[in-house]
PDB file of N, CA and C in Angstrom:
ATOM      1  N   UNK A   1      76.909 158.667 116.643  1.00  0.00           N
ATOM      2  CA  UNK A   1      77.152 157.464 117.417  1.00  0.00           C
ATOM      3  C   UNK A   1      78.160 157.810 118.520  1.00  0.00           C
ATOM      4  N   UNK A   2      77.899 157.275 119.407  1.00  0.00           N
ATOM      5  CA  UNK A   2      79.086 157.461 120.683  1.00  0.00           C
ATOM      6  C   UNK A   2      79.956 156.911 120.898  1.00  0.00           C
ATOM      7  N   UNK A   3      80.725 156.827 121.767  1.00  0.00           N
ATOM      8  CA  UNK A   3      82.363 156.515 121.881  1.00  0.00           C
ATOM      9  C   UNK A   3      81.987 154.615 121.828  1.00  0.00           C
ATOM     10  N   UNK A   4      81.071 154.434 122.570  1.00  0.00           N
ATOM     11  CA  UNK A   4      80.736 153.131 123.115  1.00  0.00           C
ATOM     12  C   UNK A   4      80.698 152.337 122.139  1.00  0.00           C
ATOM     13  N   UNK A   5      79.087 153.288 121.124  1.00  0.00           N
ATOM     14  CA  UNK A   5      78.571 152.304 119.915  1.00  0.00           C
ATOM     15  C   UNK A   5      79.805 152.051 119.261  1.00  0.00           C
ATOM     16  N   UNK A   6      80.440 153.199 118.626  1.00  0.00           N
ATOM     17  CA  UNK A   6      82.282 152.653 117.661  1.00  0.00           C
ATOM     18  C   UNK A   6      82.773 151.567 118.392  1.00  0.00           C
ATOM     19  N   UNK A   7      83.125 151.881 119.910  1.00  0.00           N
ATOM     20  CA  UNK A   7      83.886 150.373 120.202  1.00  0.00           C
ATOM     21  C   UNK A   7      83.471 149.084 119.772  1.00  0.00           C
ATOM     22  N   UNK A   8      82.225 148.949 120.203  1.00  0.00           N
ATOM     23  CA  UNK A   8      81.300 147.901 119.806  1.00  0.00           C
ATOM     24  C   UNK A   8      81.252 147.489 118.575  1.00  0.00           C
ATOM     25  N   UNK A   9      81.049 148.583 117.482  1.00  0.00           N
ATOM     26  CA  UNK A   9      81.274 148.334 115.941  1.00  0.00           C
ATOM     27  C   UNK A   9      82.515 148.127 115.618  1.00  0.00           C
ATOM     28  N   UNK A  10      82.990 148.285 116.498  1.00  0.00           N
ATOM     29  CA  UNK A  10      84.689 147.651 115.993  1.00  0.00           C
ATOM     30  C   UNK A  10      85.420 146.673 116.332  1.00  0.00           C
ATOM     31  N   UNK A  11      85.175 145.895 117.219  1.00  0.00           N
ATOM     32  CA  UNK A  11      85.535 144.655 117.890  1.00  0.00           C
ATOM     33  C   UNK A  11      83.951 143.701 117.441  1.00  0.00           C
ATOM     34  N   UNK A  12      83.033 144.393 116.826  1.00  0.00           N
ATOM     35  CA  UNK A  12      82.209 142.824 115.707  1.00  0.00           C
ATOM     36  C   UNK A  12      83.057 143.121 114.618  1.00  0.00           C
ATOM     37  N   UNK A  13      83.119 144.201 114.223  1.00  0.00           N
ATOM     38  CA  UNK A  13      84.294 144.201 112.508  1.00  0.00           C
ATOM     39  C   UNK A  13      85.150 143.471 112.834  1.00  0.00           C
ATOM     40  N   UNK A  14      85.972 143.856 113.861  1.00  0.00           N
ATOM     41  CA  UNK A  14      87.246 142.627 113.795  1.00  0.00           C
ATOM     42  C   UNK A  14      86.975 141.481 113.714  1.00  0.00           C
ATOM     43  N   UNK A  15      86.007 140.696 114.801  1.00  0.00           N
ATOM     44  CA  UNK A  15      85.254 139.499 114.880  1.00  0.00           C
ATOM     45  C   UNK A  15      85.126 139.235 113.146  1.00  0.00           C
ATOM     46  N   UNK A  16      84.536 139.918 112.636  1.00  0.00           N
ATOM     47  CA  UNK A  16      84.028 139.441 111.573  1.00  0.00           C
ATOM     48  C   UNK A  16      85.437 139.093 110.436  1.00  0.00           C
ATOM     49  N   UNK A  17      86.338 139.910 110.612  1.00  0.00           N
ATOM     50  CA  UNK A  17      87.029 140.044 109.457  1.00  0.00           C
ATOM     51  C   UNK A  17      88.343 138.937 110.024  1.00  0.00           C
ATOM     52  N   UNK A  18      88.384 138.564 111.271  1.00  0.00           N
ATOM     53  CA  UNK A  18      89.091 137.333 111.115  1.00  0.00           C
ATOM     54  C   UNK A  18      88.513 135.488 111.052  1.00  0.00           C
ATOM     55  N   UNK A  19      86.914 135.842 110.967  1.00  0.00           N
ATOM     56  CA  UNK A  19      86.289 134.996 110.974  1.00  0.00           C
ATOM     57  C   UNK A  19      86.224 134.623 109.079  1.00  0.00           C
ATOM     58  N   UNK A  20      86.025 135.699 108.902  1.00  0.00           N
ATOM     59  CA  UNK A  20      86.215 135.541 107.179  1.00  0.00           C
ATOM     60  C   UNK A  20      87.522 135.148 106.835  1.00  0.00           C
ATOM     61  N   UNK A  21      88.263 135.250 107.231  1.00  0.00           N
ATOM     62  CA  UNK A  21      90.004 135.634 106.752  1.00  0.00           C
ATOM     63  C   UNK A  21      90.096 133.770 107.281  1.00  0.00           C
ATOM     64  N   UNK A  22      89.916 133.501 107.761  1.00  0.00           N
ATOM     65  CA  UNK A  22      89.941 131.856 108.186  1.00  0.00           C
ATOM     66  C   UNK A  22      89.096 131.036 107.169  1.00  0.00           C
ATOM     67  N   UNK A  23      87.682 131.769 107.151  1.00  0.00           N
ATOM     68  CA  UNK A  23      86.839 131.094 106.016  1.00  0.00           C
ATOM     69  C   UNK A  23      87.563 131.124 104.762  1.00  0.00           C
ATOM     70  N   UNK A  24      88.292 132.049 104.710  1.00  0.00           N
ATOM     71  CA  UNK A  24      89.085 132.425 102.807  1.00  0.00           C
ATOM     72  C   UNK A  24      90.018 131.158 102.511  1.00  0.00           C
ATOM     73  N   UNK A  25      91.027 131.077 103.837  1.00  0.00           N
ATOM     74  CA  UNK A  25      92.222 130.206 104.232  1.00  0.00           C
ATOM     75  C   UNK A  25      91.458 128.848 103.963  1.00  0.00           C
ATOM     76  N   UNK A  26      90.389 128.747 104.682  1.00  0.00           N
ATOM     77  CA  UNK A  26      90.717 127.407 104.882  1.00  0.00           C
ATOM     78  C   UNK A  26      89.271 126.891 103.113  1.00  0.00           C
ATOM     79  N   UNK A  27      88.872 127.545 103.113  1.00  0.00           N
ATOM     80  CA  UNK A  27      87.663 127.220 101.687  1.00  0.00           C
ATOM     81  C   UNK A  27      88.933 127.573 100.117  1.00  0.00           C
ATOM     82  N   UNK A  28      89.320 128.340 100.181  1.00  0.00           N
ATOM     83  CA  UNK A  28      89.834 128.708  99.115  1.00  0.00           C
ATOM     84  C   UNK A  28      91.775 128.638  99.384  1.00  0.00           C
ATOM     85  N   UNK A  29      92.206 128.917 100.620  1.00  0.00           N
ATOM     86  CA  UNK A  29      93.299 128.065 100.084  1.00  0.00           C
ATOM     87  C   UNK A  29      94.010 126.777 100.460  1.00  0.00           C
ATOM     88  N   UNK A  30      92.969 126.307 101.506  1.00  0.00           N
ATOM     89  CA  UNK A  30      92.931 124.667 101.095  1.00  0.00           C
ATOM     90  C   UNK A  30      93.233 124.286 100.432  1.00  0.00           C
ATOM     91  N   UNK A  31      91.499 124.129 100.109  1.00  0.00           N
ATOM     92  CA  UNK A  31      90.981 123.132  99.129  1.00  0.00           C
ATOM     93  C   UNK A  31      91.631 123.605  97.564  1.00  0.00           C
ATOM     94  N   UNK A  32      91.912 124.961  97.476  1.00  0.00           N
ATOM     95  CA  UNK A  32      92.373 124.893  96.102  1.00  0.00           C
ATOM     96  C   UNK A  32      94.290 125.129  96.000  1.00  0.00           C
ATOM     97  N   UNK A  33      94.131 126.517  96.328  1.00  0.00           N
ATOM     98  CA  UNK A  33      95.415 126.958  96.143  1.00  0.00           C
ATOM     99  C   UNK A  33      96.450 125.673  96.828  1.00  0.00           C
ATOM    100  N   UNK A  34      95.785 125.033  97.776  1.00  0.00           N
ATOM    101  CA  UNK A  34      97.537 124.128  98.549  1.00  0.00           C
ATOM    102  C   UNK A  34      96.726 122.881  98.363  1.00  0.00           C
ATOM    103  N   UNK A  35      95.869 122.874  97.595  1.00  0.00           N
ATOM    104  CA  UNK A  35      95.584 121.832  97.675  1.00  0.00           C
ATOM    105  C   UNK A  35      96.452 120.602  97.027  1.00  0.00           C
ATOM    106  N   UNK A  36      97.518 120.546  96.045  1.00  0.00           N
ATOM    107  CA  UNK A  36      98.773 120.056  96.036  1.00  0.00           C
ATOM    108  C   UNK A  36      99.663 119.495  96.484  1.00  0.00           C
ATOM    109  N   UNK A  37     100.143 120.632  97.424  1.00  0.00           N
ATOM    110  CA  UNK A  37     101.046 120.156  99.115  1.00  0.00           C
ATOM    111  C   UNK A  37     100.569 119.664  99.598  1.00  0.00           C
ATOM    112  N   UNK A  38      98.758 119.945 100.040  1.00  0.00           N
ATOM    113  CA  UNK A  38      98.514 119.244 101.119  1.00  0.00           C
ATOM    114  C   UNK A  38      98.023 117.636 100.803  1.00  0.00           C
ATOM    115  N   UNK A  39      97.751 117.185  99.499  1.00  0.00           N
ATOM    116  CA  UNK A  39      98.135 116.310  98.946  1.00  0.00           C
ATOM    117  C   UNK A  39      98.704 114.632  99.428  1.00  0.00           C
ATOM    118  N   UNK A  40     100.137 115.455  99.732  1.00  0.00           N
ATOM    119  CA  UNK A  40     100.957 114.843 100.236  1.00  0.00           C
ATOM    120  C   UNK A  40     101.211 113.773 101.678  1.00  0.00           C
ATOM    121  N   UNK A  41      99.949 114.212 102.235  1.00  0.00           N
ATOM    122  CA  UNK A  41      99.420 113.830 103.292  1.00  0.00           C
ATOM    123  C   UNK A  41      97.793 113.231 103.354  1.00  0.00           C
ATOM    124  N   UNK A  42      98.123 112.481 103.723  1.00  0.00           N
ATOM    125  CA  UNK A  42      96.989 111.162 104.141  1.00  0.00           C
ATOM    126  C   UNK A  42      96.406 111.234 105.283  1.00  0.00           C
ATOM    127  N   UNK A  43      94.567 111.677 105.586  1.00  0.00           N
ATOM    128  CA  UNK A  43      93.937 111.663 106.467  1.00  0.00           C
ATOM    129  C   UNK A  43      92.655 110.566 106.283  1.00  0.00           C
ATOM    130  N   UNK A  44      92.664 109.534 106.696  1.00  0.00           N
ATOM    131  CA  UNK A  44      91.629 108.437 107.150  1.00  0.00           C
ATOM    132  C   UNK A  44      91.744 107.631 105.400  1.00  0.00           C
ATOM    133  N   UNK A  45      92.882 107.754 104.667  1.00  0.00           N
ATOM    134  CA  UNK A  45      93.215 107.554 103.468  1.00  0.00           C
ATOM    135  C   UNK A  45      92.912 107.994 102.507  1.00  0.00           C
ATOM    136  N   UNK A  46      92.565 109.359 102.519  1.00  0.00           N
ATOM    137  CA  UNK A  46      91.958 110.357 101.498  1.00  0.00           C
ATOM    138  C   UNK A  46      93.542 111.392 101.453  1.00  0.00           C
ATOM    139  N   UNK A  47      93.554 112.072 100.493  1.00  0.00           N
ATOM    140  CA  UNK A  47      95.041 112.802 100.323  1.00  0.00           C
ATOM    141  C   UNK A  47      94.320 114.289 101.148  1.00  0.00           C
ATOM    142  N   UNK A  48      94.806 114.960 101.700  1.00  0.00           N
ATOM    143  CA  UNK A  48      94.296 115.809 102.692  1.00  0.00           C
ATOM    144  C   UNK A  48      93.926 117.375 101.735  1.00  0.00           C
ATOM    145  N   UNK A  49      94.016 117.448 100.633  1.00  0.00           N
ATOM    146  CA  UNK A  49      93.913 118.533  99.884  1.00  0.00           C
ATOM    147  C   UNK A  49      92.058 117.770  99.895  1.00  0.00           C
ATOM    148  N   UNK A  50      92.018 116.926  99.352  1.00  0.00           N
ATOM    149  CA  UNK A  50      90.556 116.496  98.572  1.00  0.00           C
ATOM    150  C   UNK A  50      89.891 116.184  99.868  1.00  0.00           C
ATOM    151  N   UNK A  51      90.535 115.950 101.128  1.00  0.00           N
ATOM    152  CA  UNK A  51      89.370 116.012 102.568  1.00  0.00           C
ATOM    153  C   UNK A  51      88.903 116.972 102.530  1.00  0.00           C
ATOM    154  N   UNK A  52      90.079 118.231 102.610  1.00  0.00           N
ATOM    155  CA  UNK A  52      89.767 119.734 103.288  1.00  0.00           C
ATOM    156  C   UNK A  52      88.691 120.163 101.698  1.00  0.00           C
ATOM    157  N   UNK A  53      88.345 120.157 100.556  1.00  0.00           N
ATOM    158  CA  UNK A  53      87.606 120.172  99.597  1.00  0.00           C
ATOM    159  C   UNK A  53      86.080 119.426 100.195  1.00  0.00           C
ATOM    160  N   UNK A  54      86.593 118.767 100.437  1.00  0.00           N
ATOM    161  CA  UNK A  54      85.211 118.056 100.383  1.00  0.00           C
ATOM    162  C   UNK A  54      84.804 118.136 101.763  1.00  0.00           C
ATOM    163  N   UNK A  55      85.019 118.004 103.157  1.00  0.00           N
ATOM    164  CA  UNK A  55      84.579 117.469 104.442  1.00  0.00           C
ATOM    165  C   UNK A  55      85.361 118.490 105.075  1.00  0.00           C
ATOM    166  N   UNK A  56      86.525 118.702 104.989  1.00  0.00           N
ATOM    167  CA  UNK A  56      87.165 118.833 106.536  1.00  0.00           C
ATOM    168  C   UNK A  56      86.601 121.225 106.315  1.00  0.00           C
ATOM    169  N   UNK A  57      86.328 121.439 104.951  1.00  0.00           N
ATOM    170  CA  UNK A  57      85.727 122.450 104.798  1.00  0.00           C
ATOM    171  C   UNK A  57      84.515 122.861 105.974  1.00  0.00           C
ATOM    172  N   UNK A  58      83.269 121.861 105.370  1.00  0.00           N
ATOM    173  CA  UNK A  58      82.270 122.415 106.416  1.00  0.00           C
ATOM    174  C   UNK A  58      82.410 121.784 108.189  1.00  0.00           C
ATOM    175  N   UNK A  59      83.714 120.986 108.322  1.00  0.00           N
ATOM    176  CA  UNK A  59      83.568 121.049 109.876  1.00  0.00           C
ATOM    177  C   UNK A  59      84.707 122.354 110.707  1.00  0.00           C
ATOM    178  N   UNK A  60      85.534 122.846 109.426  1.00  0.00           N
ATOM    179  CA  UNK A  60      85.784 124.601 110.022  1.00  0.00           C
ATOM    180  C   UNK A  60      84.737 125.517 109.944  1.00  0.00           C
ATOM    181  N   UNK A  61      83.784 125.267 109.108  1.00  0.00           N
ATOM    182  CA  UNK A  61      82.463 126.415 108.782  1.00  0.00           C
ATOM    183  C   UNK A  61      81.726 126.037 110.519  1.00  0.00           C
ATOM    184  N   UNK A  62      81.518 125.133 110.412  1.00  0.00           N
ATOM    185  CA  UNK A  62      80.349 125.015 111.978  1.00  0.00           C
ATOM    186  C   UNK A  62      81.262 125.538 113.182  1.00  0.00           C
ATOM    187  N   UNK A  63      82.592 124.971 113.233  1.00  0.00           N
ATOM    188  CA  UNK A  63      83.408 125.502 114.437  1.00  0.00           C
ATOM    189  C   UNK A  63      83.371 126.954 114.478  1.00  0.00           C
ATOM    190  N   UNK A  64      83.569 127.267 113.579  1.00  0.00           N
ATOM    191  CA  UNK A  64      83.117 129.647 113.584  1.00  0.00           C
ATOM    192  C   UNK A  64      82.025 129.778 113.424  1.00  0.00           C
ATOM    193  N   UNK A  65      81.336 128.742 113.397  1.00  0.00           N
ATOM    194  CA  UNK A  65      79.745 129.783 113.703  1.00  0.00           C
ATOM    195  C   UNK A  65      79.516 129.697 115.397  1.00  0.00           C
ATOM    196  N   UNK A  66      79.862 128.052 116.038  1.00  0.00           N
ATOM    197  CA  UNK A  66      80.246 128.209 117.146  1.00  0.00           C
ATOM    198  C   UNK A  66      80.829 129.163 117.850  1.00  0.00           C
ATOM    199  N   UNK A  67      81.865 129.311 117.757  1.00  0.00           N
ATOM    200  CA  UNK A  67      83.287 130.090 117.997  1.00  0.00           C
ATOM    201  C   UNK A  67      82.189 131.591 117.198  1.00  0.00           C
ATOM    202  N   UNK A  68      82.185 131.845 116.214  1.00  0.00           N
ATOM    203  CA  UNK A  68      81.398 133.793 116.652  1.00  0.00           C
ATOM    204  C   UNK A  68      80.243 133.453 117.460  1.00  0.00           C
ATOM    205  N   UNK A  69      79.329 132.836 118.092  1.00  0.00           N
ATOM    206  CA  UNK A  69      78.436 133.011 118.835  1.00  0.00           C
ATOM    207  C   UNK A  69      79.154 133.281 120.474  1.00  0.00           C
ATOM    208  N   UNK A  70      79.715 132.750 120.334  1.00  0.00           N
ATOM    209  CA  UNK A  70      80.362 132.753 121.881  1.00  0.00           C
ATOM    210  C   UNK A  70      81.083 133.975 121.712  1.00  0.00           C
ATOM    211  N   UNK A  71      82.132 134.432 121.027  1.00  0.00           N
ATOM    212  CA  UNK A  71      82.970 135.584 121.143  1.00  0.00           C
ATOM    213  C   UNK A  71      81.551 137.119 120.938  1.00  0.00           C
ATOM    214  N   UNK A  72      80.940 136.815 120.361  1.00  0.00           N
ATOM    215  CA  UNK A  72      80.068 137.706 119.763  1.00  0.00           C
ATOM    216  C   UNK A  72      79.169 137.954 121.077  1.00  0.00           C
ATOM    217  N   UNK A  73      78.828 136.876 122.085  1.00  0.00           N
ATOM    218  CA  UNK A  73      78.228 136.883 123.392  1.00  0.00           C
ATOM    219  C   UNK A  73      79.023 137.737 124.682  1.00  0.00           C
ATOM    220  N   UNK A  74      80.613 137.352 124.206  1.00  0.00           N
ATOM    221  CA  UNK A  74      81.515 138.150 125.067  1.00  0.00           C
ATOM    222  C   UNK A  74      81.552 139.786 124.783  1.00  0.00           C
ATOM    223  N   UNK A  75      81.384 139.445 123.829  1.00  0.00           N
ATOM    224  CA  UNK A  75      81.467 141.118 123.128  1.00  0.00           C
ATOM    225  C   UNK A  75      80.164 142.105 123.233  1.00  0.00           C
ATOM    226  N   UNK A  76      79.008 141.653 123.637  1.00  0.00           N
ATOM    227  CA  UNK A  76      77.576 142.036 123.492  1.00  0.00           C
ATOM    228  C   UNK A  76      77.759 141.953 125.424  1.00  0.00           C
ATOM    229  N   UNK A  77      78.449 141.457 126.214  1.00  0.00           N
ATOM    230  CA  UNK A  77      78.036 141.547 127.753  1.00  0.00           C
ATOM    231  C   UNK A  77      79.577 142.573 127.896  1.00  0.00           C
ATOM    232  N   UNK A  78      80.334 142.717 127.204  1.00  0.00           N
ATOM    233  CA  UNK A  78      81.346 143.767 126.850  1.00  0.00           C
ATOM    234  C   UNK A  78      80.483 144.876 127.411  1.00  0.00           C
ATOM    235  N   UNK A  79      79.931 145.602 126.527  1.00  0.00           N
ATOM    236  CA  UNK A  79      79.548 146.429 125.844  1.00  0.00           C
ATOM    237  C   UNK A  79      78.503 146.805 126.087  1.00  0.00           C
ATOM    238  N   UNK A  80      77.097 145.997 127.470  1.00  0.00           N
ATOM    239  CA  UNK A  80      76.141 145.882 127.908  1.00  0.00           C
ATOM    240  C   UNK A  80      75.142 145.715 127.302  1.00  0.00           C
ATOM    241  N   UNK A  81      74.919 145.248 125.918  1.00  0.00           N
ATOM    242  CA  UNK A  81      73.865 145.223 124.824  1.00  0.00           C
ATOM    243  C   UNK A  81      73.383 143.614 124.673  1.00  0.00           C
ATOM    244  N   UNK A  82      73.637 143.019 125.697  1.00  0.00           N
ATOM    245  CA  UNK A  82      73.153 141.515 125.863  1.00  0.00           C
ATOM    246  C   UNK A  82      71.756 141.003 125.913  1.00  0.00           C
ATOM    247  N   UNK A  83      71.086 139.876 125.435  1.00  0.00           N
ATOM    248  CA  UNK A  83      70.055 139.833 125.957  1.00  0.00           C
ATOM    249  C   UNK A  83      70.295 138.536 127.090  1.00  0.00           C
ATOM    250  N   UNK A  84      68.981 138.913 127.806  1.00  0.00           N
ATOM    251  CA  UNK A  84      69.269 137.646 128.776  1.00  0.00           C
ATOM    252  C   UNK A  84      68.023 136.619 128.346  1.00  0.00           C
TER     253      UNK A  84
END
């Protein structure tokens, strides 16, 4: 592989591994681990641990699939491997 392809494979790895690292945060320590603290706080009168469990989960899941299509588009006209 050439100097290019590595760059390329390495700025989607990154892409990927802070796209996961957000999915971890916000699915698993939300809704579970803080889900306690976050508790403590009231969103539309639900305690904000049992939103982010239930709802406020899949509207961070759609925002990064958004959010990697677009960065993933920057990164593919990067790198000249775009389609048009």
């Amino acid at each position: 592989m050439d100097k290019q392809g590595e760059a390329y494979w390495k700025a989607t790895l990154g892409l990927l591994t802070k796209i996961l690292a957000v999915w971890f945060i916000v699915s698993f320590g939300a809704g579970i681990l803080f889900a306690d603290m976050l508790n403590g706080i009231h969103l539309g009168g639900y305690p904000l641990g049992f939103w982010f469990a239930q709802q406020g989960s899949m509207y961070i899941f759609v925002a990064l699939i958004f959010y990697y299509a677009k960065k993933m588009d920057q990164i593919d006209r990067k790198f000249d491997v775009h389609e048009e």
